[in-house]
C-alpha atoms as a PDB file:
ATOM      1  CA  UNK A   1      -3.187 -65.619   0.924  1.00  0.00           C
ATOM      2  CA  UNK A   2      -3.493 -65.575   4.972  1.00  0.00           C
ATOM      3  CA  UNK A   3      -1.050 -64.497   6.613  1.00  0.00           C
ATOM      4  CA  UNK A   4      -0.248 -63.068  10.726  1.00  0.00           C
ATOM      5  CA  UNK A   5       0.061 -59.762  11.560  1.00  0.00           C
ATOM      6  CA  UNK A   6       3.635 -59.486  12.814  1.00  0.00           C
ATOM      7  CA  UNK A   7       2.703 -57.080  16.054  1.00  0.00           C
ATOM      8  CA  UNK A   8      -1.004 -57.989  16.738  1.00  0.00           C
ATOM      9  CA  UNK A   9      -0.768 -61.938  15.346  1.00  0.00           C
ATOM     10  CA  UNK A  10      -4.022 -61.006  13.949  1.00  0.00           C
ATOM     11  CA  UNK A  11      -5.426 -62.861  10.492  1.00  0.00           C
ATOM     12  CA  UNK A  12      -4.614 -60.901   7.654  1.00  0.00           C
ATOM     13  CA  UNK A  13      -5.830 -61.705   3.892  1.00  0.00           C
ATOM     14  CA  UNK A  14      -2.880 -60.451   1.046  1.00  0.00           C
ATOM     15  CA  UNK A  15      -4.930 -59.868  -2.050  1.00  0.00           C
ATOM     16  CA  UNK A  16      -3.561 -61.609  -5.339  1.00  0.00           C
ATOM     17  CA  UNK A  17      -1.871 -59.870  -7.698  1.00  0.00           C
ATOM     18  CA  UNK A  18      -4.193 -58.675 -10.721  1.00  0.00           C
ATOM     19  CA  UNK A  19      -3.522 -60.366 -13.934  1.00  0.00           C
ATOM     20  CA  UNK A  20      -1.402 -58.926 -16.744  1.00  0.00           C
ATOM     21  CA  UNK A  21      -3.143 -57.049 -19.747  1.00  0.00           C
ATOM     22  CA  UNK A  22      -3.801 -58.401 -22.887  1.00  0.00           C
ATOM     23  CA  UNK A  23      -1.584 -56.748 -25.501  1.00  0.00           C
ATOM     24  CA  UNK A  24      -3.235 -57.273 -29.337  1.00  0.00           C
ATOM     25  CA  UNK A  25      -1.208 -57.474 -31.778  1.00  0.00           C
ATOM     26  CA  UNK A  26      -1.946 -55.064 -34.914  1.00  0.00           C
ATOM     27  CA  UNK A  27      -3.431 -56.748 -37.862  1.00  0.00           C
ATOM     28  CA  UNK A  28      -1.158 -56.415 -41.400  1.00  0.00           C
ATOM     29  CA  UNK A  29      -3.270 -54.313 -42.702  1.00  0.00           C
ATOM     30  CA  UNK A  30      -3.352 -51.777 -40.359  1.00  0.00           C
ATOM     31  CA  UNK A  31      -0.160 -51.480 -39.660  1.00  0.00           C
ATOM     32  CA  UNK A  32       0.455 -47.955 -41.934  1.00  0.00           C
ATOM     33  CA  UNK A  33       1.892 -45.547 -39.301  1.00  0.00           C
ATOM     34  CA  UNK A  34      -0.964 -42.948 -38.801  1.00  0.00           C
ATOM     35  CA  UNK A  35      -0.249 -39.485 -40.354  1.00  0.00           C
ATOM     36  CA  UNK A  36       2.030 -37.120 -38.303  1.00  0.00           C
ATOM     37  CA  UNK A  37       0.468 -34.047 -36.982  1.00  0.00           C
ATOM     38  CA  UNK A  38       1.388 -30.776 -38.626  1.00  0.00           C
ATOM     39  CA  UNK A  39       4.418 -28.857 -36.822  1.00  0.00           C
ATOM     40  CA  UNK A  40       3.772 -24.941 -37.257  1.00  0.00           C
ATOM     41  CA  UNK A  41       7.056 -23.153 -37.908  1.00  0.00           C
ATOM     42  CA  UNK A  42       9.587 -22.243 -35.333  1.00  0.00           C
ATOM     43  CA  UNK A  43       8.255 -18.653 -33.867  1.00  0.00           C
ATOM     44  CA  UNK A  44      10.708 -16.032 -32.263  1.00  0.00           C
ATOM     45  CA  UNK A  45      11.581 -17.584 -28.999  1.00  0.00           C
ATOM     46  CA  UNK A  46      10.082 -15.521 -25.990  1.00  0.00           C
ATOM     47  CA  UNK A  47      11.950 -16.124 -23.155  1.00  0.00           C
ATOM     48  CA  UNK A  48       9.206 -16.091 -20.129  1.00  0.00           C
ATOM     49  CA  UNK A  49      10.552 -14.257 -16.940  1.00  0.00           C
ATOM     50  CA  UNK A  50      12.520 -15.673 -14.339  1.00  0.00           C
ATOM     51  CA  UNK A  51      11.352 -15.659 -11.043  1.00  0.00           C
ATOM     52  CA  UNK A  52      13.444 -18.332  -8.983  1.00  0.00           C
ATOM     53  CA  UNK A  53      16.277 -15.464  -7.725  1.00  0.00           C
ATOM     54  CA  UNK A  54      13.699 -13.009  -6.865  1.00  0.00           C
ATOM     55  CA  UNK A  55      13.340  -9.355  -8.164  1.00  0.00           C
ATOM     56  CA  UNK A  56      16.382  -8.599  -9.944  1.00  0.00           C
ATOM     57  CA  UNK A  57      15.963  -5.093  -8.918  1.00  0.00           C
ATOM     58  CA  UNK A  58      15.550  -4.975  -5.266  1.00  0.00           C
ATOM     59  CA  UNK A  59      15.232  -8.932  -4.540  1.00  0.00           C
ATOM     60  CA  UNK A  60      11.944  -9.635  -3.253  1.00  0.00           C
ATOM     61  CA  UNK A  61      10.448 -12.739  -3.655  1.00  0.00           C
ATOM     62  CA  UNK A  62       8.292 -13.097  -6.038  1.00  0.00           C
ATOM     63  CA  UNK A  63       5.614 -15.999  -7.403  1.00  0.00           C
ATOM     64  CA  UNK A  64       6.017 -18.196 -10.430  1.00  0.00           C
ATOM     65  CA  UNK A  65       4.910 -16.523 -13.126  1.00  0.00           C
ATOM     66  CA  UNK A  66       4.925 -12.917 -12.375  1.00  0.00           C
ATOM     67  CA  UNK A  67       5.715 -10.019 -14.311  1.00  0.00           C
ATOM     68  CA  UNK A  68       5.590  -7.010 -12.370  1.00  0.00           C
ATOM     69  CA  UNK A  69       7.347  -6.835  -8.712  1.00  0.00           C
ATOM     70  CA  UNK A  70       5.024  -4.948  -6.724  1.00  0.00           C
ATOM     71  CA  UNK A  71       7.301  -4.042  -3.949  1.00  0.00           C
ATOM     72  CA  UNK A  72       9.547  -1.995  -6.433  1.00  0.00           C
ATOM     73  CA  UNK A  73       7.776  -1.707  -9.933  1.00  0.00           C
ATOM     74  CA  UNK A  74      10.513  -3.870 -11.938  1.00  0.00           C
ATOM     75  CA  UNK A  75       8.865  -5.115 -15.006  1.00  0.00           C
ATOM     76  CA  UNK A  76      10.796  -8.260 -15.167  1.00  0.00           C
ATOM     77  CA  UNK A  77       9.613  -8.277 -19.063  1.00  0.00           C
ATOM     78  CA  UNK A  78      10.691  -4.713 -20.145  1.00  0.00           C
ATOM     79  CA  UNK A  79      13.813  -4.858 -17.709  1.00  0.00           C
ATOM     80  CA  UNK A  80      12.673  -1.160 -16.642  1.00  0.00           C
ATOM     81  CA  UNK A  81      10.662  -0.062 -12.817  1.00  0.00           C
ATOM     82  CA  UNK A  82       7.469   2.147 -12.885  1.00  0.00           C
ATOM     83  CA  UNK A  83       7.425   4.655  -9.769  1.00  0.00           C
ATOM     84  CA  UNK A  84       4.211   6.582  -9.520  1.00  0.00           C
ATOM     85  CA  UNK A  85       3.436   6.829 -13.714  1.00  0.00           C
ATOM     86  CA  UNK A  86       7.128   7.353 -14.415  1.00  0.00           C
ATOM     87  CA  UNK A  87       9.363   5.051 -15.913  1.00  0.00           C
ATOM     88  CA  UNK A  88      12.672   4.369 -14.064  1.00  0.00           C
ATOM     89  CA  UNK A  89      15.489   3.129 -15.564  1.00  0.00           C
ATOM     90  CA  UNK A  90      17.683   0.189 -14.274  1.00  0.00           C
ATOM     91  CA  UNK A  91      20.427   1.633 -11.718  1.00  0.00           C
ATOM     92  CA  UNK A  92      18.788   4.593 -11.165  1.00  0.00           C
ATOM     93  CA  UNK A  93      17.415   5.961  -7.879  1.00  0.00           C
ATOM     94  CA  UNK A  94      13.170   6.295  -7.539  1.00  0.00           C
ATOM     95  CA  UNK A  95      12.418   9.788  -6.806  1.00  0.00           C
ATOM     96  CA  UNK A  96      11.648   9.614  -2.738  1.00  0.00           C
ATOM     97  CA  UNK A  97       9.773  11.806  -0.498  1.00  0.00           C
ATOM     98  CA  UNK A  98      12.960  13.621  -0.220  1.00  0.00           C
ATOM     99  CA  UNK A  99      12.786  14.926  -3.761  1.00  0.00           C
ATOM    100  CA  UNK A 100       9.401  16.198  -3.798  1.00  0.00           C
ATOM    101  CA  UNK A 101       9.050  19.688  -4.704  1.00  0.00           C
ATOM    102  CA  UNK A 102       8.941  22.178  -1.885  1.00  0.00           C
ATOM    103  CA  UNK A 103       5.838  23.870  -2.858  1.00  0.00           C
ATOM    104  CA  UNK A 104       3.650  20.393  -3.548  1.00  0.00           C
ATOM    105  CA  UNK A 105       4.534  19.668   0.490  1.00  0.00           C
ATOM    106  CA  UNK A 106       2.836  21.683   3.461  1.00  0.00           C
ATOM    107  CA  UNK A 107       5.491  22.226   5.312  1.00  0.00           C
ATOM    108  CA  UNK A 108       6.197  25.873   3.447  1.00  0.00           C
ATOM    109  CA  UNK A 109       2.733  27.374   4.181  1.00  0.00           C
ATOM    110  CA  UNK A 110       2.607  25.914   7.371  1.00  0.00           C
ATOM    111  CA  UNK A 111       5.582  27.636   8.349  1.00  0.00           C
ATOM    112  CA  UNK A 112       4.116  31.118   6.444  1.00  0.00           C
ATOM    113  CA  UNK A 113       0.494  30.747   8.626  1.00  0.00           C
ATOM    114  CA  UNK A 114       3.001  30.365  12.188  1.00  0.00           C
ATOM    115  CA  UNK A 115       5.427  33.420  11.453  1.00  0.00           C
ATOM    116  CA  UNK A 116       2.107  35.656  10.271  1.00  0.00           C
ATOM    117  CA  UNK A 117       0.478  34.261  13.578  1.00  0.00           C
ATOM    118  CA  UNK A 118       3.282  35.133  15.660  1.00  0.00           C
ATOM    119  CA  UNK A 119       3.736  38.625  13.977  1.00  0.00           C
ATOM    120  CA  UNK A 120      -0.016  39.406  14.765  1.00  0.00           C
ATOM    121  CA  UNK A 121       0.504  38.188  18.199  1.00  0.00           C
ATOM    122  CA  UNK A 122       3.747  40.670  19.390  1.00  0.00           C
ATOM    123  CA  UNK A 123       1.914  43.635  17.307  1.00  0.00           C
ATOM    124  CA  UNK A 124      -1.563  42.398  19.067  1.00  0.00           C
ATOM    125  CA  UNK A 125       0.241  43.059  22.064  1.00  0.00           C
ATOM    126  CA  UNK A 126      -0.011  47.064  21.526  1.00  0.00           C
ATOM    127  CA  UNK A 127      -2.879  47.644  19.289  1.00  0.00           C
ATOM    128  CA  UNK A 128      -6.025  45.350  19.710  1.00  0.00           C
ATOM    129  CA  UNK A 129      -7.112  45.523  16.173  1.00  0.00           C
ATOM    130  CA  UNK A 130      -3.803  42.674  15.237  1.00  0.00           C
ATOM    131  CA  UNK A 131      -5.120  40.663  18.303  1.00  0.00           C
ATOM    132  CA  UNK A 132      -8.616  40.388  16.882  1.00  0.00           C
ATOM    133  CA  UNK A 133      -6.696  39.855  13.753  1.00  0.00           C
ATOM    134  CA  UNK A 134      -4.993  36.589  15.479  1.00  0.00           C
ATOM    135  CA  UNK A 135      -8.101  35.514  16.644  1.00  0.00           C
ATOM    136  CA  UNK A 136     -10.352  35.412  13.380  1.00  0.00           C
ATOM    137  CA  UNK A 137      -6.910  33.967  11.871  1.00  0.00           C
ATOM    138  CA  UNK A 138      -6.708  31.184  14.486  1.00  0.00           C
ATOM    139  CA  UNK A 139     -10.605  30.195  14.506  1.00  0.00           C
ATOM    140  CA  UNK A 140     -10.710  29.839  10.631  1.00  0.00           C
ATOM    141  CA  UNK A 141      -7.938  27.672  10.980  1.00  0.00           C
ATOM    142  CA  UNK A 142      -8.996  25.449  13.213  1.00  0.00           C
ATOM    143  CA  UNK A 143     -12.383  25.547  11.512  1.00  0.00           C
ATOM    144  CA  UNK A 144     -11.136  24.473   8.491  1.00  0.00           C
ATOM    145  CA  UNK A 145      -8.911  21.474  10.412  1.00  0.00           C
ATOM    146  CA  UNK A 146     -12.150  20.073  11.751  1.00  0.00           C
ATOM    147  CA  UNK A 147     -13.829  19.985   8.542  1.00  0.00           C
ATOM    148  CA  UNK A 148     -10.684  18.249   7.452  1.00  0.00           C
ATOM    149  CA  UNK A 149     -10.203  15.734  10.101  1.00  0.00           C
ATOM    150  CA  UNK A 150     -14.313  15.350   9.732  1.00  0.00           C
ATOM    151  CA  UNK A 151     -14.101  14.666   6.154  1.00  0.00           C
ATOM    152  CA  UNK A 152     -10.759  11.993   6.954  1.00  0.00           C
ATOM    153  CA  UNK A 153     -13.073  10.405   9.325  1.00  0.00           C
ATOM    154  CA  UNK A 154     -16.362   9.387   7.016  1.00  0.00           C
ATOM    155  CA  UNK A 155     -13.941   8.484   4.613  1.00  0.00           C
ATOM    156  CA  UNK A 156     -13.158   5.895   7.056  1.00  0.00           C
ATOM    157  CA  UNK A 157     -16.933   5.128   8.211  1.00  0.00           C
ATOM    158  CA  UNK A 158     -19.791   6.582   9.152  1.00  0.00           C
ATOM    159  CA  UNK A 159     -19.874   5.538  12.428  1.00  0.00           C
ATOM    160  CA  UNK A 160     -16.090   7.315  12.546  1.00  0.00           C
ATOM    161  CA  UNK A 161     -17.132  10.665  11.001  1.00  0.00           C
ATOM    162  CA  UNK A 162     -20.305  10.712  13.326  1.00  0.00           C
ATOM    163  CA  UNK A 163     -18.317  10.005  16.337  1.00  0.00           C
ATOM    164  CA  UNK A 164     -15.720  12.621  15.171  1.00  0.00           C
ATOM    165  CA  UNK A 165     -18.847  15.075  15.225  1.00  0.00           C
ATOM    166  CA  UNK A 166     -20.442  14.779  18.053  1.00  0.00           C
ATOM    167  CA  UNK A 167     -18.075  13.091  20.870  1.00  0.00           C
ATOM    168  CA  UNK A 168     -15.908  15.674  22.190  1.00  0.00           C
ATOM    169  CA  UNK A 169     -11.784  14.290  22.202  1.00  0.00           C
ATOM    170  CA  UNK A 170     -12.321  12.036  19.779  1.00  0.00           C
ATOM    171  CA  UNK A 171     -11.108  13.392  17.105  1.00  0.00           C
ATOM    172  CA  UNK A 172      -7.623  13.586  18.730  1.00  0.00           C
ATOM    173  CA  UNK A 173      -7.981   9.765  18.912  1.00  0.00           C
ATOM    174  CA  UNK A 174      -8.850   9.809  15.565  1.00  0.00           C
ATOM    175  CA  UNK A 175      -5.875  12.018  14.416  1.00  0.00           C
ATOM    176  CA  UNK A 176      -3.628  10.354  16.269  1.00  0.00           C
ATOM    177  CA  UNK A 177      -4.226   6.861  16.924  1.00  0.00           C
ATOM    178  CA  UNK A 178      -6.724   6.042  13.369  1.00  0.00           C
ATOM    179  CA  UNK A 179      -5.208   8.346  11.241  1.00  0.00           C
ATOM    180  CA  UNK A 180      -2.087   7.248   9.257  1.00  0.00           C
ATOM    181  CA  UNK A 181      -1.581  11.141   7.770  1.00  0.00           C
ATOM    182  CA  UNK A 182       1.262  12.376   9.165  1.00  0.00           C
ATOM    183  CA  UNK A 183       0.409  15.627   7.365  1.00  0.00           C
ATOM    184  CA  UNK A 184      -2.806  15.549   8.979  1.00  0.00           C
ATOM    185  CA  UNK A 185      -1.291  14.635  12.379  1.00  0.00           C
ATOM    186  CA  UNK A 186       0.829  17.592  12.021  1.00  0.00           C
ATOM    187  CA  UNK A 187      -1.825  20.242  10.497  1.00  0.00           C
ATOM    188  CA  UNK A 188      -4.127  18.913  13.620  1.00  0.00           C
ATOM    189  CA  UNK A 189      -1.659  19.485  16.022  1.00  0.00           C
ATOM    190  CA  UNK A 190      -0.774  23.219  14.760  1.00  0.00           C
ATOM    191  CA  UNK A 191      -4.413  23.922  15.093  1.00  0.00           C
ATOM    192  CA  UNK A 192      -4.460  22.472  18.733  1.00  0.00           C
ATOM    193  CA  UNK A 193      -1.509  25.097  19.672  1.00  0.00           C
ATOM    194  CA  UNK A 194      -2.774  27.987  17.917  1.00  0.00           C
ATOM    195  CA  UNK A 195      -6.179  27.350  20.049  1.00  0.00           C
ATOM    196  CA  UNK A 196      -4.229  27.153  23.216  1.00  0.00           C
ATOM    197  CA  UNK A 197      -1.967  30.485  22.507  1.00  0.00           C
ATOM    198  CA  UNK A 198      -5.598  32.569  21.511  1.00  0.00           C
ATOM    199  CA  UNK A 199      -6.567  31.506  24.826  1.00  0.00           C
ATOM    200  CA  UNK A 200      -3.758  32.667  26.656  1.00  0.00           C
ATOM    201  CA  UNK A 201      -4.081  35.635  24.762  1.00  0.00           C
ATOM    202  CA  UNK A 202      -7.286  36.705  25.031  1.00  0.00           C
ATOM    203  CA  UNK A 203      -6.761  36.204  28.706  1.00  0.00           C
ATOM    204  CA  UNK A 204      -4.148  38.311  28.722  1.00  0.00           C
END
């Protein structure tokens, strides 16, 4: 059929509409109903995990399907939360940062290396032998911090570790700006204020 476009007035051709299907008719002698298929037995019903709500635990979202919420460790299958190897049970509070041990944190020896520092440094003040004391104290310190902070920096690249080496100030840039260790941000900047007070005291 030929019909005019409504907007342009243009000729336009409507295609017919296709023909129905045949339908044949089953002979007599075929028509026996063809054998069912075997049902197994009803199983235990496994119920699989629901993920429209979110995390039942803390409520992220998660995809269709999922199992494990990696924001929190909720096992939506076991109804229990994994935190670092250890299994948590519903209601009950991860172990934080907060609950670490004292001695597994650096923040104890830290403390220890400044007060033995110090003490060297008011005794250093009247005998020489405590100052030269602080000194090799200080320099080891800071020795070992820039094999640290060295070592931090080719785990990031080569290019990083090498710059780190040979560039002076970079490795504060490194520490500070790279770096996402706060432990090593702190540890780095110890070792930058025990170099300025040996300074000042060998000056002195």
């Amino acid at each position: 059929m030929q019909i005019n476009c409504p907007t342009c007035q243009g000729a336009l051709i409507v295609p017919a509409a296709p023909p129905a299907p045949r339908v044949l008719m089953p002979s007599p002698a075929s028509s026996t109903p063809p054998p069912s298929p075997a049902v197994p037995p009803p199983g235990p019903a496994v119920s699989a995990p629901s993920t429209a709500s979110g995390c039942p635990s803390c409520g992220n979202a998660l995809p269709r399907g999922a199992v494990l919420c990696t924001n929190c460790g909720y096992n939506l299958v076991t109804k229990q939360r994994t935190v670092a190897g250890h299994i948590v049970a519903p209601g009950k509070p991860s172990m934080g940062q907060w609950e670490t041990p004292w001695y597994k944190t650096p923040y104890p020896y830290v403390g220890l290396l400044l007060v033995t520092l110090g003490i060297f440094y008011l005794l250093g003040r009247e005998n020489p032998a405590f100052m030269l004391a602080l000194v090799g104290a200080g320099a080891l310190y800071s020795l070992g911090m820039h094999i640290v902070v060295a070592v931090a920096a080719f785990r990031e690249g080569a290019g990083t570790g090498f710059l780190t080496l040979c560039v002076p100030f970079y490795a504060l840039y490194f520490v500070f700006r790279v770096n996402d260790n706060d432990t090593l941000k702190l540890l780095y900047g110890i070792a930058l204020i025990i170099n300025l007070v040996i300074r000042f005291a060998v000056r002195d």
